[in-house]
C-alpha atoms as a PDB file:
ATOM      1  CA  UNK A   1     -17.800  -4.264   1.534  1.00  0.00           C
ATOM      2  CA  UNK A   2     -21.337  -2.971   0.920  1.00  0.00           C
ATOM      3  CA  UNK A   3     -23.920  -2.021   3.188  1.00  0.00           C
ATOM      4  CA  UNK A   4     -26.607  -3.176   1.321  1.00  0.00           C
ATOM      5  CA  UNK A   5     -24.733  -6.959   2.237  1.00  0.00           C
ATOM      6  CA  UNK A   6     -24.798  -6.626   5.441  1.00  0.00           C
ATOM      7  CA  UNK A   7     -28.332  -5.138   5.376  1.00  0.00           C
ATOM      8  CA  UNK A   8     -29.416  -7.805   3.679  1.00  0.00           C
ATOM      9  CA  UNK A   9     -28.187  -9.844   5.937  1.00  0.00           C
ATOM     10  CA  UNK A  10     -30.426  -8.537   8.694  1.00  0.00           C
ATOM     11  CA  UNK A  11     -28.068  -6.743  10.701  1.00  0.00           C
ATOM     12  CA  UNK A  12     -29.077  -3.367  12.678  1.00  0.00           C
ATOM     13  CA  UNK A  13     -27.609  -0.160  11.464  1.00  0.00           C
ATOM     14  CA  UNK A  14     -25.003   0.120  14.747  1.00  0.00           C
ATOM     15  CA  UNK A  15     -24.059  -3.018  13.737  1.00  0.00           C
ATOM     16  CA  UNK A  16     -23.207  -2.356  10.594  1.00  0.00           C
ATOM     17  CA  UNK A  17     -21.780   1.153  11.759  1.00  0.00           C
ATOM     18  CA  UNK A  18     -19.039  -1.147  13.590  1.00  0.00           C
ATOM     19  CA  UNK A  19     -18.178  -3.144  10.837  1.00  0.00           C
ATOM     20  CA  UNK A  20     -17.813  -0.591   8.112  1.00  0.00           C
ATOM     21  CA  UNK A  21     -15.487   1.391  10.903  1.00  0.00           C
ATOM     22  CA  UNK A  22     -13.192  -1.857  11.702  1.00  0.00           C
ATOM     23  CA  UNK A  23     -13.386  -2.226   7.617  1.00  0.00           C
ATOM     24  CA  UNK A  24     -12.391   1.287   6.697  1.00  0.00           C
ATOM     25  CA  UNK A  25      -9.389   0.729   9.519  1.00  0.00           C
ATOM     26  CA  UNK A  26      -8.308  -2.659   7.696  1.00  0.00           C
ATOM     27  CA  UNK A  27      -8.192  -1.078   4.422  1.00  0.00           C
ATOM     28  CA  UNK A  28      -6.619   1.839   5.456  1.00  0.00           C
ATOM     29  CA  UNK A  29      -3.603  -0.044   7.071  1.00  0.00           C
ATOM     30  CA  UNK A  30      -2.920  -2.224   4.065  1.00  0.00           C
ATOM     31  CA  UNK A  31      -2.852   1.142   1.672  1.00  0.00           C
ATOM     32  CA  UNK A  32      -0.285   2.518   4.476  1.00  0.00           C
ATOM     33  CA  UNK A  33       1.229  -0.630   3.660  1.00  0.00           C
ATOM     34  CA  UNK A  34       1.106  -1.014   0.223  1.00  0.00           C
ATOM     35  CA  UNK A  35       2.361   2.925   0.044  1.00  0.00           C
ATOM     36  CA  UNK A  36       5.279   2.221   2.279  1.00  0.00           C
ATOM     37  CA  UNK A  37       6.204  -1.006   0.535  1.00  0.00           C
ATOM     38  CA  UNK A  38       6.035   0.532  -3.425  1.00  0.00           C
ATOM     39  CA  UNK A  39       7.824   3.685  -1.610  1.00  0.00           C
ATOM     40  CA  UNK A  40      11.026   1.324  -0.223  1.00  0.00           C
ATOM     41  CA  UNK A  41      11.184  -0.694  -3.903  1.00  0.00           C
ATOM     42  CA  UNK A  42      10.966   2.640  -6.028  1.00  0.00           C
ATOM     43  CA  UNK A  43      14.083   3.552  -3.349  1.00  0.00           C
ATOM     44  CA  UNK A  44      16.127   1.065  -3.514  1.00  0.00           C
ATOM     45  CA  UNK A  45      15.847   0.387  -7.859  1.00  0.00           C
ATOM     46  CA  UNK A  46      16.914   3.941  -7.811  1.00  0.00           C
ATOM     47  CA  UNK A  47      20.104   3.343  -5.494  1.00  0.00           C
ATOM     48  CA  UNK A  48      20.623   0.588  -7.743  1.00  0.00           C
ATOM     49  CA  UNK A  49      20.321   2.176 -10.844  1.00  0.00           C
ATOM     50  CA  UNK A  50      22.673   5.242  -9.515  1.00  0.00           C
ATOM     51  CA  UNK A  51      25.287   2.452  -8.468  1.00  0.00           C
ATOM     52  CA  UNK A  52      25.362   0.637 -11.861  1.00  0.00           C
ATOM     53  CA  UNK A  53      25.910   4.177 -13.578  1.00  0.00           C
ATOM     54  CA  UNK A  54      28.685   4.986 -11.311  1.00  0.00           C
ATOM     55  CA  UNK A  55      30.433   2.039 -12.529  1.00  0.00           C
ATOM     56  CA  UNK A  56      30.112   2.524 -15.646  1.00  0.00           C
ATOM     57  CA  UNK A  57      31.138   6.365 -15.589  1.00  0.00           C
ATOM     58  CA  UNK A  58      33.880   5.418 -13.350  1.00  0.00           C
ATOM     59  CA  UNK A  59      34.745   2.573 -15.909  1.00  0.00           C
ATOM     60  CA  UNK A  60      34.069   4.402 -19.199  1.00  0.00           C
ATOM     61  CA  UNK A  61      36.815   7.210 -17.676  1.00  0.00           C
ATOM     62  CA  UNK A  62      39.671   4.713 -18.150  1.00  0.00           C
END
């Protein structure tokens, strides 16, 4: 979001104070997130990885 927008829009500087706060707080939760979401996939394809190469260590041992 832009200021210029909402200046445009005729809203008053504390106004648009506010919203750019309450926006900066959105966006800031979604990269937390985003972060924690890319963070538990990276986890568990590595877990899954490390499992499928046990097996086939444990297999190729035979």
């Amino acid at each position: 979001m832009k200021r210029e927008f909402l200046k445009d829009l005729g809203l008053a500087d504390d106004m648009i104070d506010k919203i750019m706060d309450e926006n900066g707080k959105a966006i800031n939760a979604e990269k937390t997130r985003t972060d924690t979401a890319e963070q538990t996939g990276i986890t568990s394809a590595c877990a899954g990885t490390t499992s499928i190469l046990t097996r086939f260590l444990h297999n190729s041992s035979l």
